[in-house]
C-alpha atoms as a PDB file:
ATOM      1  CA  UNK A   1      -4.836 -49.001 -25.801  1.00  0.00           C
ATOM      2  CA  UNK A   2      -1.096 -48.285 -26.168  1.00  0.00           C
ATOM      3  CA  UNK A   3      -1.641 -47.651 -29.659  1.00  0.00           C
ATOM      4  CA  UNK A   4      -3.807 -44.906 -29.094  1.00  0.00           C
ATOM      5  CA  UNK A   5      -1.615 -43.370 -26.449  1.00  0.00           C
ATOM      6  CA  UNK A   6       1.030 -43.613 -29.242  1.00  0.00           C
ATOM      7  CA  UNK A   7      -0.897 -41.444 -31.529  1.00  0.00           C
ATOM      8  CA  UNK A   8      -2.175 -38.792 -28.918  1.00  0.00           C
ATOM      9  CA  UNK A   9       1.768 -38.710 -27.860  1.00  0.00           C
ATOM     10  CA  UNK A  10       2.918 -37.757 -31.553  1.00  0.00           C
ATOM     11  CA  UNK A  11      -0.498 -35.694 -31.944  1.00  0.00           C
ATOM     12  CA  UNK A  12       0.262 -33.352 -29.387  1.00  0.00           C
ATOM     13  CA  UNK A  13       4.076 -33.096 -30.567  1.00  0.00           C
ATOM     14  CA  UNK A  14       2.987 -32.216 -33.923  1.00  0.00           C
ATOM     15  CA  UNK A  15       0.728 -29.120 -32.503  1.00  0.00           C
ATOM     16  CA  UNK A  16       3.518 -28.034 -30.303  1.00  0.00           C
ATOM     17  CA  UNK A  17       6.115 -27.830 -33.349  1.00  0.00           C
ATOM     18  CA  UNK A  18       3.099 -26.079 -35.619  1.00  0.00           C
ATOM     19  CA  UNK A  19       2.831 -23.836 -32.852  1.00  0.00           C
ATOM     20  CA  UNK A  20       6.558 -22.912 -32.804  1.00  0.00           C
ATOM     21  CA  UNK A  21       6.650 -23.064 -36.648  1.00  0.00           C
ATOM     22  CA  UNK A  22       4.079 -20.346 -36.661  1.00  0.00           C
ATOM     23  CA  UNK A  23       5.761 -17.777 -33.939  1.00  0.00           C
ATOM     24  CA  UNK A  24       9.120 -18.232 -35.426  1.00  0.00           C
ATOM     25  CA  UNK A  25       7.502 -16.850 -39.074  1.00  0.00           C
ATOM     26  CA  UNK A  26       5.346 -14.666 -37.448  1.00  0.00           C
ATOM     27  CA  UNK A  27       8.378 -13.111 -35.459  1.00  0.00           C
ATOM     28  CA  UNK A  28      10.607 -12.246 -38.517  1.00  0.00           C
ATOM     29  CA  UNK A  29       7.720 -10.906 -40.803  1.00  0.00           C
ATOM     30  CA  UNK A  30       7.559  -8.520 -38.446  1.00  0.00           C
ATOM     31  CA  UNK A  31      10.950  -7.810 -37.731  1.00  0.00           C
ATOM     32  CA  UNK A  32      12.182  -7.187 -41.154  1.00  0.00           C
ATOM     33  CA  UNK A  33       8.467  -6.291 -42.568  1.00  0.00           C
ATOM     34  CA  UNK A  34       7.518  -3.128 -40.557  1.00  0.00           C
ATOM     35  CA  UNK A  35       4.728  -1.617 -41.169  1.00  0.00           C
ATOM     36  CA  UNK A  36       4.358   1.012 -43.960  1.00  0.00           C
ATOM     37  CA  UNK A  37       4.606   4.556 -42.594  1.00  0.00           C
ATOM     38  CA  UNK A  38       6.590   3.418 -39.790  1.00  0.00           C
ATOM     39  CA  UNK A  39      10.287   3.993 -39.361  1.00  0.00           C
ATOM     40  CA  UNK A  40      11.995   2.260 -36.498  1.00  0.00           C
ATOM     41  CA  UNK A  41      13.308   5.353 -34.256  1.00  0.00           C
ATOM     42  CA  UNK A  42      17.257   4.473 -32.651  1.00  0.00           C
ATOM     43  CA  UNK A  43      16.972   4.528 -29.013  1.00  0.00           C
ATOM     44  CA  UNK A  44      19.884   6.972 -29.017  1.00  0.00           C
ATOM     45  CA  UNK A  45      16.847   9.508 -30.507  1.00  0.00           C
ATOM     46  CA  UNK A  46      14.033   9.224 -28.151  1.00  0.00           C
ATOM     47  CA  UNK A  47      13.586  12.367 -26.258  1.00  0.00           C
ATOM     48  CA  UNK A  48      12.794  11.515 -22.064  1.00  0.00           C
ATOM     49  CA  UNK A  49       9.192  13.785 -21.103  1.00  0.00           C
ATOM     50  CA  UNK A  50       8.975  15.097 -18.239  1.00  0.00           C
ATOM     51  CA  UNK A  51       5.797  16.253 -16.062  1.00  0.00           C
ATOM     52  CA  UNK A  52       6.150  18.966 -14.009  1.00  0.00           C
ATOM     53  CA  UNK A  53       3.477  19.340 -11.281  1.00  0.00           C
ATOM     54  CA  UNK A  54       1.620  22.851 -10.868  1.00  0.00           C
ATOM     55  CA  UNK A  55       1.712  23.352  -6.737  1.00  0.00           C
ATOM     56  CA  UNK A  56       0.064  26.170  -4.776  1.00  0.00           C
ATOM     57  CA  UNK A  57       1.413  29.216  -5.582  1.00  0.00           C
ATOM     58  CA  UNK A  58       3.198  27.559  -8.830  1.00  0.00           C
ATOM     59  CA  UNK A  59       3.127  30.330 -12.244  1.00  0.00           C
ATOM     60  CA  UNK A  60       0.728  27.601 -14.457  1.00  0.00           C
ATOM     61  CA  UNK A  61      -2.841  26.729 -14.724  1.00  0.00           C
ATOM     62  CA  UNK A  62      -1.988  22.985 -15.705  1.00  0.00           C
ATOM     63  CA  UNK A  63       0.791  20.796 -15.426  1.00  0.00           C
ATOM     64  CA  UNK A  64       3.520  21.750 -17.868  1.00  0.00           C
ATOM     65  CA  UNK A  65       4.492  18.767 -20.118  1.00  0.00           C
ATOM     66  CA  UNK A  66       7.890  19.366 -22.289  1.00  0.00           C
ATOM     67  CA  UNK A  67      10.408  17.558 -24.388  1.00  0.00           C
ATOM     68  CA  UNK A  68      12.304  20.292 -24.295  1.00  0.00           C
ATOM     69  CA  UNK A  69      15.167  21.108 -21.830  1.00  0.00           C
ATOM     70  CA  UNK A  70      14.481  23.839 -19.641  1.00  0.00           C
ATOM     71  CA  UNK A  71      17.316  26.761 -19.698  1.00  0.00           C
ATOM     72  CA  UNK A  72      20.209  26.705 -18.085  1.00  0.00           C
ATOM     73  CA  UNK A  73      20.343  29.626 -14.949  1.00  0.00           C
ATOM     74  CA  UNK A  74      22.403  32.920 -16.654  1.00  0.00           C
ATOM     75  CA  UNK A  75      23.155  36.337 -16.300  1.00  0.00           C
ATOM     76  CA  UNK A  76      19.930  37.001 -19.156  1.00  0.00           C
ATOM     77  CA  UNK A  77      16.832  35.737 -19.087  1.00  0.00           C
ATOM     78  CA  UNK A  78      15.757  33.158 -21.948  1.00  0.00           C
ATOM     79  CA  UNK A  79      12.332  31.505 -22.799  1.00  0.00           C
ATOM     80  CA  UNK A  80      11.768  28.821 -24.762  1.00  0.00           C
ATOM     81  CA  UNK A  81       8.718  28.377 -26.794  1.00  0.00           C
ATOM     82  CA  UNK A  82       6.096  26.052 -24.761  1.00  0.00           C
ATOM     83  CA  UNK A  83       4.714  23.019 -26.124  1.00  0.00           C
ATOM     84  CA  UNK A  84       1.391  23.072 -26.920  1.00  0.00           C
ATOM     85  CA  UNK A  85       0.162  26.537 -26.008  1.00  0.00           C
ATOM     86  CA  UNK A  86       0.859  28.672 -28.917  1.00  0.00           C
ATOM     87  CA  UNK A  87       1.675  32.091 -28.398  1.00  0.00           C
ATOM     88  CA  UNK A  88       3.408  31.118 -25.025  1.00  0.00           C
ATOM     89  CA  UNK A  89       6.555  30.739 -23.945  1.00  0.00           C
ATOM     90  CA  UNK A  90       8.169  29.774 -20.747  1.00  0.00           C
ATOM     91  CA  UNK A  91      10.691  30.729 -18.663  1.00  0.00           C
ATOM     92  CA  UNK A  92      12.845  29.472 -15.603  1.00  0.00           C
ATOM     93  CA  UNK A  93      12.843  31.714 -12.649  1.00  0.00           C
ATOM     94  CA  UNK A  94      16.360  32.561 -11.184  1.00  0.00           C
ATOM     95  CA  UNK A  95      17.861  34.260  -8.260  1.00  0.00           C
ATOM     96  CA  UNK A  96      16.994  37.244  -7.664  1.00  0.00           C
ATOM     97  CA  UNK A  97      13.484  37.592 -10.205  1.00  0.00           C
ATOM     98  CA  UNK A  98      10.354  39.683  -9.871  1.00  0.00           C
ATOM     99  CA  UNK A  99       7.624  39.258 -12.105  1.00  0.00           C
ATOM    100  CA  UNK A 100       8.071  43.139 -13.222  1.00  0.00           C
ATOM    101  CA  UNK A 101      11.579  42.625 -13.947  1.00  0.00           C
ATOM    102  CA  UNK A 102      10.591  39.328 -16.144  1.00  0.00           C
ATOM    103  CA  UNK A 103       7.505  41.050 -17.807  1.00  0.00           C
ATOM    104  CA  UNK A 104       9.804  44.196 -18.685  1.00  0.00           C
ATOM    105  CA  UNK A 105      12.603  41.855 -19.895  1.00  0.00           C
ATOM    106  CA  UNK A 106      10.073  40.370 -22.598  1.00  0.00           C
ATOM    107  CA  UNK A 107       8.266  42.869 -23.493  1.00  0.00           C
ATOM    108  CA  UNK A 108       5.150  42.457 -21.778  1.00  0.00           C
ATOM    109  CA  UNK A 109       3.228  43.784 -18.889  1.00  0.00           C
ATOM    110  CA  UNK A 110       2.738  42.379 -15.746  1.00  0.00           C
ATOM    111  CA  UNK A 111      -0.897  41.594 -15.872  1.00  0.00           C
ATOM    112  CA  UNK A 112      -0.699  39.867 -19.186  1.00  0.00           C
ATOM    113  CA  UNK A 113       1.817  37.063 -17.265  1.00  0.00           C
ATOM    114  CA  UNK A 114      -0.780  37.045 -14.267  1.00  0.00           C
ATOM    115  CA  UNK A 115      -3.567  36.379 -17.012  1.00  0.00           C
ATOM    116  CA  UNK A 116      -1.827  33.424 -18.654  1.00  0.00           C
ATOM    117  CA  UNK A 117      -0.549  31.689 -15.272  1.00  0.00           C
ATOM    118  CA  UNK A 118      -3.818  32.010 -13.370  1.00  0.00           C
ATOM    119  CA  UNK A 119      -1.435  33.933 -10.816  1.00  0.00           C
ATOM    120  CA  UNK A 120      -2.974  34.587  -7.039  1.00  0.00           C
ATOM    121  CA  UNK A 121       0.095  35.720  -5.445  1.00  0.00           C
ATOM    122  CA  UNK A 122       2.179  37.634  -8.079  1.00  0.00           C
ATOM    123  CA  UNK A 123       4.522  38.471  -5.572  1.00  0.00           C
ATOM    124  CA  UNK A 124       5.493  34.898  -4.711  1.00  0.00           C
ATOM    125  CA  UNK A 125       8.271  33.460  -6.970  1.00  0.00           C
ATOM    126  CA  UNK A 126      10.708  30.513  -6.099  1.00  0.00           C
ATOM    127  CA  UNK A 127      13.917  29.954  -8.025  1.00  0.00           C
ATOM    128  CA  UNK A 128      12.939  27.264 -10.556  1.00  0.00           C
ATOM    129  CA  UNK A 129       8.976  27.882 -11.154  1.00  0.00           C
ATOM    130  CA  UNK A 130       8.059  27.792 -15.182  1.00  0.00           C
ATOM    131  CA  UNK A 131       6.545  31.054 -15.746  1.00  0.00           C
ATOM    132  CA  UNK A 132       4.535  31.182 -19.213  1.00  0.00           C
ATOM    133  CA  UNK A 133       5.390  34.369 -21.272  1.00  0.00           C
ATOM    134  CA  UNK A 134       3.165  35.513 -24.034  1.00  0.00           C
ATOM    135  CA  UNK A 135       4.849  36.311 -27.344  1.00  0.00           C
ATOM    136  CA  UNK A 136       4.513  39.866 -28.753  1.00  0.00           C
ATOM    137  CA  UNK A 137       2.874  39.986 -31.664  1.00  0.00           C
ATOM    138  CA  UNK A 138       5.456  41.728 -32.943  1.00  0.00           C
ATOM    139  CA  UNK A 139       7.455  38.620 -32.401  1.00  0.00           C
ATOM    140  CA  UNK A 140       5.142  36.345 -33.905  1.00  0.00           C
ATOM    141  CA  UNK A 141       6.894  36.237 -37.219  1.00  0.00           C
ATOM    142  CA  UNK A 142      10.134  35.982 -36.237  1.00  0.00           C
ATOM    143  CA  UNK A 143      12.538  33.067 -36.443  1.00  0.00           C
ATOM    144  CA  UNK A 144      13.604  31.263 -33.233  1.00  0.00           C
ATOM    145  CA  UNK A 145      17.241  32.824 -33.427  1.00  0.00           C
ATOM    146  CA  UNK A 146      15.536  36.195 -33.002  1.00  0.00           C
ATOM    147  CA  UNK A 147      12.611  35.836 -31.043  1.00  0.00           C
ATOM    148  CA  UNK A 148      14.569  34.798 -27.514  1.00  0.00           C
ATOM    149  CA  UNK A 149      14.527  37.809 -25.562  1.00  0.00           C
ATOM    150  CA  UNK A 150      17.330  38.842 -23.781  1.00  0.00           C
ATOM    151  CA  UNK A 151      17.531  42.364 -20.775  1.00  0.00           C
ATOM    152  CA  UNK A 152      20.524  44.185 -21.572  1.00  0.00           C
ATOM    153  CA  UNK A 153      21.294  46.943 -18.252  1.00  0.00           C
ATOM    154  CA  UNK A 154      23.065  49.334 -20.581  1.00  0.00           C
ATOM    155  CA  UNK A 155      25.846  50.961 -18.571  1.00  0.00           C
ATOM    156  CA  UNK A 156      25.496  54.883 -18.167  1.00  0.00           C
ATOM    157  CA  UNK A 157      27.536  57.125 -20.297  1.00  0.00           C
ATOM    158  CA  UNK A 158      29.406  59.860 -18.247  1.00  0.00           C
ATOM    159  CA  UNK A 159      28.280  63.175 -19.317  1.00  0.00           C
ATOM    160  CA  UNK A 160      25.774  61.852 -21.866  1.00  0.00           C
ATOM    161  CA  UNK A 161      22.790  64.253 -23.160  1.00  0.00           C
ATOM    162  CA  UNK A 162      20.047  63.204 -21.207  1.00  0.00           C
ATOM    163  CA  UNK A 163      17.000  62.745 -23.925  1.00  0.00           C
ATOM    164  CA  UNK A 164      14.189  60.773 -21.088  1.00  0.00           C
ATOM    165  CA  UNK A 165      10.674  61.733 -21.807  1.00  0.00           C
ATOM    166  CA  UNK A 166       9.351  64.271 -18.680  1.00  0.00           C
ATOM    167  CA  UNK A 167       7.099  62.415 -16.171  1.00  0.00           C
ATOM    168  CA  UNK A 168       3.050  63.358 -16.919  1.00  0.00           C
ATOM    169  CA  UNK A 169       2.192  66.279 -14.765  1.00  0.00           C
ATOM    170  CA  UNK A 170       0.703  65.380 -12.088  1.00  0.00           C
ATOM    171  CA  UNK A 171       2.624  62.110 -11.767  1.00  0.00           C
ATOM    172  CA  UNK A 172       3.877  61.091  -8.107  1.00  0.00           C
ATOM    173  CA  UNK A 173       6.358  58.353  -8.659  1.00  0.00           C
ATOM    174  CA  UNK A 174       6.373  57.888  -4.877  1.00  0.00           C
ATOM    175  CA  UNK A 175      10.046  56.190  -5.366  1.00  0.00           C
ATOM    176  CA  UNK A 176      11.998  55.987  -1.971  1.00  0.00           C
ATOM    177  CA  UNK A 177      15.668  55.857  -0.531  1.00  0.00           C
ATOM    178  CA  UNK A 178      15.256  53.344   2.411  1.00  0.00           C
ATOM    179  CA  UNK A 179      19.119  53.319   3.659  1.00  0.00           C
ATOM    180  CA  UNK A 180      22.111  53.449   3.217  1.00  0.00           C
ATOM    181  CA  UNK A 181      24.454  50.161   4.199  1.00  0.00           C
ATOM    182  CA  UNK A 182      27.511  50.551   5.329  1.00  0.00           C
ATOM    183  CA  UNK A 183      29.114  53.656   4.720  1.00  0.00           C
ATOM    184  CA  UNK A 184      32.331  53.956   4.420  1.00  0.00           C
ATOM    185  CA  UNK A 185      33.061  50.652   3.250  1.00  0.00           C
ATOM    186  CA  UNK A 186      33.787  49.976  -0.487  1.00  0.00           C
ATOM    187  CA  UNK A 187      33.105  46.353  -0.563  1.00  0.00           C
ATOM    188  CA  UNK A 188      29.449  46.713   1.141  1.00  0.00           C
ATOM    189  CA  UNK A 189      28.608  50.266   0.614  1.00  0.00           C
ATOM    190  CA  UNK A 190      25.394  50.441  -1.111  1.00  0.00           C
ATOM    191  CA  UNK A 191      22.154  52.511  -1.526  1.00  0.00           C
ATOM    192  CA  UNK A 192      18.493  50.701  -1.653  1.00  0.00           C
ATOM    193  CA  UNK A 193      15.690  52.533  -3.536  1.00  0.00           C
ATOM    194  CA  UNK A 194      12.110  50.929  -3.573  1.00  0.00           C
ATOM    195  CA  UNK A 195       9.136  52.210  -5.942  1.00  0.00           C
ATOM    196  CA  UNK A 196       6.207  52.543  -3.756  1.00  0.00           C
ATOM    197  CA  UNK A 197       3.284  54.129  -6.525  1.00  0.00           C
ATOM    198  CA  UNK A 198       1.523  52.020  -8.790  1.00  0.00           C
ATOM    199  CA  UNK A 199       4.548  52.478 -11.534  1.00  0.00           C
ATOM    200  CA  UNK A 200       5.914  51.542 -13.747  1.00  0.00           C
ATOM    201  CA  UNK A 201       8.843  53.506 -13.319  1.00  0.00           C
ATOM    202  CA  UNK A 202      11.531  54.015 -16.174  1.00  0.00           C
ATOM    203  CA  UNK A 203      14.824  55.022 -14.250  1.00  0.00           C
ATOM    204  CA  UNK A 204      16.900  55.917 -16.987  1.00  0.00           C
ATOM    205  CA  UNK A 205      19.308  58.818 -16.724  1.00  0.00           C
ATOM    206  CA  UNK A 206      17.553  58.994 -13.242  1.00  0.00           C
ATOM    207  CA  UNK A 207      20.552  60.537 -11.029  1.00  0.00           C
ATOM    208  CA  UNK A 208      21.917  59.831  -7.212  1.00  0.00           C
ATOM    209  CA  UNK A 209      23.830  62.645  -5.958  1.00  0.00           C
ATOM    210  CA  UNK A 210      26.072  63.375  -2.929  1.00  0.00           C
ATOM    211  CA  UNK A 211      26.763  66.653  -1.630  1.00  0.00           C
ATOM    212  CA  UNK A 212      30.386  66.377  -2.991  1.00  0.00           C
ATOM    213  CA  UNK A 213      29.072  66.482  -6.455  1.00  0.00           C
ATOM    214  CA  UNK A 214      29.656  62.737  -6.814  1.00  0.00           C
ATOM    215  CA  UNK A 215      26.923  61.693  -9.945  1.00  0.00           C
ATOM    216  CA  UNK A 216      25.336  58.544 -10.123  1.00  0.00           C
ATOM    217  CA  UNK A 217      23.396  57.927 -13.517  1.00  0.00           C
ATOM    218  CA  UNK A 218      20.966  55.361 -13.632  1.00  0.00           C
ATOM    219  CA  UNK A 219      20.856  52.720 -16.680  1.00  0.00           C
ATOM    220  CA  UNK A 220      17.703  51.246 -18.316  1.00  0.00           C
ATOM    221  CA  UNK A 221      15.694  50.042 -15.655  1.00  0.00           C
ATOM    222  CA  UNK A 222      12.362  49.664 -14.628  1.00  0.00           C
ATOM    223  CA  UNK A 223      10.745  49.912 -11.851  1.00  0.00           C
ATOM    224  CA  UNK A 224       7.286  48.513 -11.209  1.00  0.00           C
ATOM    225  CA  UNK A 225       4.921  48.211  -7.788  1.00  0.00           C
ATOM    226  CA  UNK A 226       7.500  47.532  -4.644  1.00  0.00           C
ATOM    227  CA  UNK A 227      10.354  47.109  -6.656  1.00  0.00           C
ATOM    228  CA  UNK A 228      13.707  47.084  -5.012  1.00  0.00           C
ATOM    229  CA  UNK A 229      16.981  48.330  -6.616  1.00  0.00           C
ATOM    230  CA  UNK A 230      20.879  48.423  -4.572  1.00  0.00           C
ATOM    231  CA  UNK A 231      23.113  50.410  -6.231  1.00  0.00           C
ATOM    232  CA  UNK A 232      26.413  49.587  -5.165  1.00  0.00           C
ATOM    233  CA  UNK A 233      29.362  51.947  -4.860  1.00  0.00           C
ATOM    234  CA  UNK A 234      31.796  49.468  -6.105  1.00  0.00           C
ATOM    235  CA  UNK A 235      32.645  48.084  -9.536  1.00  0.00           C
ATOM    236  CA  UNK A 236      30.682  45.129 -10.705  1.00  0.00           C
ATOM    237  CA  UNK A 237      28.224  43.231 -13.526  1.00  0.00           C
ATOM    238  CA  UNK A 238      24.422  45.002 -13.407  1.00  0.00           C
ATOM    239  CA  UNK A 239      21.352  42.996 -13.341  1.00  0.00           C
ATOM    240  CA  UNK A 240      17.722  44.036 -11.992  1.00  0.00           C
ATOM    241  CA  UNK A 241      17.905  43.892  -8.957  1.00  0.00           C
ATOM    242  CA  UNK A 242      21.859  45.212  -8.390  1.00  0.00           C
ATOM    243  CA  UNK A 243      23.686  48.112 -10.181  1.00  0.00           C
ATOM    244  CA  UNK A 244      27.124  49.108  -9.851  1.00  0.00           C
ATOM    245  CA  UNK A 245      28.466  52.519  -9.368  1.00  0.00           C
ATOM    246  CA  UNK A 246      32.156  51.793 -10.306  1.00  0.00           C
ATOM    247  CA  UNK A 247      34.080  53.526  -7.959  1.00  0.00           C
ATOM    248  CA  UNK A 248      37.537  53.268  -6.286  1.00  0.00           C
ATOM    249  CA  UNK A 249      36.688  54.363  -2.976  1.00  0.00           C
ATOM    250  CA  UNK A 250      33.438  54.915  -0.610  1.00  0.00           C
ATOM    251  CA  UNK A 251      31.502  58.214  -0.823  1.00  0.00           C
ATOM    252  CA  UNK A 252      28.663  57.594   1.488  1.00  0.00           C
ATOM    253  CA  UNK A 253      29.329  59.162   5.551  1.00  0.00           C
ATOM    254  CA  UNK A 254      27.390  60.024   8.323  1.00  0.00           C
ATOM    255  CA  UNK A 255      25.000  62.847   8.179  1.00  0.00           C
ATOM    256  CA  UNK A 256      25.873  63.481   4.355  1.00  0.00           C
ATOM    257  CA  UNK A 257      22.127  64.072   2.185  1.00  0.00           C
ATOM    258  CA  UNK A 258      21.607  61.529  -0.395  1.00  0.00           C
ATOM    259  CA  UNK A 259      19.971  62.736  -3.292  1.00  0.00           C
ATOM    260  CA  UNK A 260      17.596  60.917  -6.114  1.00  0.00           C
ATOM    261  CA  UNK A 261      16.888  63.528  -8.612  1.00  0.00           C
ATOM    262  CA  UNK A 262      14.903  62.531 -11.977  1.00  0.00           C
ATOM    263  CA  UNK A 263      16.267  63.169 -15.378  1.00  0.00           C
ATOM    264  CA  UNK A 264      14.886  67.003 -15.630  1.00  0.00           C
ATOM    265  CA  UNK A 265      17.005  67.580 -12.259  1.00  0.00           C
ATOM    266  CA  UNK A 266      13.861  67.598  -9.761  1.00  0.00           C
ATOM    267  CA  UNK A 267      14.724  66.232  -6.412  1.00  0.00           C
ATOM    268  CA  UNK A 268      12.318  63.343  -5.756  1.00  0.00           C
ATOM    269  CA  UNK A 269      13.706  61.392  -2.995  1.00  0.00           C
ATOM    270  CA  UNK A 270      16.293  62.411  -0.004  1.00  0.00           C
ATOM    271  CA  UNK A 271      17.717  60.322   2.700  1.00  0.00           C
ATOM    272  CA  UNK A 272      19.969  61.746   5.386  1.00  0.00           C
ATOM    273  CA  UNK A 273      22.682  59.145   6.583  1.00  0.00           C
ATOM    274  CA  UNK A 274      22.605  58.334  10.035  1.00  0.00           C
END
């Protein structure tokens, strides 16, 4: 009987080293035999995915899945060419946004954004939604360097010819001065316009006049449904939302006529300071 125990004893030893034996080979034909087509990828190159999650009122059918960084918030709007929708690419809302002023930056219109983000409430953007942009076709050939579209608010030229195509007869911009903020007051003194016709509105070489003969000429700009734009009588950076007159001093005072005339020198907007 202890013989047999014996040999059970050194039987099951013998299986347990075979087994080792076998995972030890097994092991390092794998480690230094990959297999062919495979290349081992450095940690150091994996790229981290992230899932962003389409919420209520979100720009996005589906939930946006990217290896690619999103941009960086700046002064001009950049898109970045979305993963697996071709023909799309997306863009990070910032401060200050509208979908007009995004759809005019790229090149498109606003209903072609609503189309391709399922959009109910157009009017509802939050700082940091992923908006999907489609690509021109224009732009469909070009290399990535030059298809990132960038707004440029070209600053207006004193005394420059003005060369804007008339508005269509018949055409009621319906474009309104809503106040003027404090008057008198370089740092805050400012002028709000709002577009309230069906637009879009191009307000190039558009004018603001005082009775002084102070002159105001707008940049490139446009305006679409409700738009807002402040124009500001002191120096500063335009974007599209905020321009900058430039001035050294306030112009604006109480009971003065503030006039928005359009680039053929027809009055289409007055607003009497109170």
């Amino acid at each position: 009987m202890e013989r047999w125990k014996r040999l059970i004893y050194y039987l099951l030893i013998n299986v347990a080293v075979s087994a080792c034996t076998i995972l030890t080979v097994l092991f390092l034909w794998e480690r230094f035999n990959p297999p062919q087509g495979l290349t081992p990828i450095p940690v150091a190159q994996l790229e981290m995915t992230a899932t962003i999650p389409v919420e209520a009122g979100t720009p996005g059918d589906t939930p946006l899945q990217s290896t690619n960084a999103l941009p960086l918030p700046s002064e001009t709007p950049v898109a970045t060419v979305a993963p697996g929708r071709e023909g799309l690419e997306t863009y990070e809302v910032q401060s200050g946004d509208t979908l007009g002023a995004i759809a005019d930056a790229f090149g498109v219109t606003i209903d072609e954004i609503i189309a391709v983000n399922d959009l109910e409430n157009p009017d509802v953007l939050d700082v940091g939604d992923i908006v999907f942009i489609p690509i021109p076709a224009e732009q469909t050939q070009a290399t990535p360097e030059s298809a990132e579209p960038t707004m440029t608010l070209a600053p207006p030229t004193p005394g420059a010819l003005i060369t804007s195509t008339p508005l269509p007869p018949g055409f009621d911009p319906q474009v309104e001065i809503v106040t003027v903020i404090a008057t008198g007051n370089l740092s805050d003194e400012r002028v709000v316009l709002r577009l309230n016709g069906e637009g879009p509105l191009a307000l190039r070489d558009w004018r603001l006049e005082d009775e002084d003969g102070n002159l105001y000429v707008f940049p490139e700009l446009t305006l679409f449904k409700d738009g807002a734009v402040t124009v500001y009588t002191k120096a500063g950076t335009n974007n599209v939302v905020e321009l900058f007159w430039g001035l050294s001093e306030a112009v604006w005072a109480a009971g003065e006529t503030v006039s928005l005339l359009d680039p053929q020198g027809v009055i289409q907007a007055t607003f009497t300071v109170p």
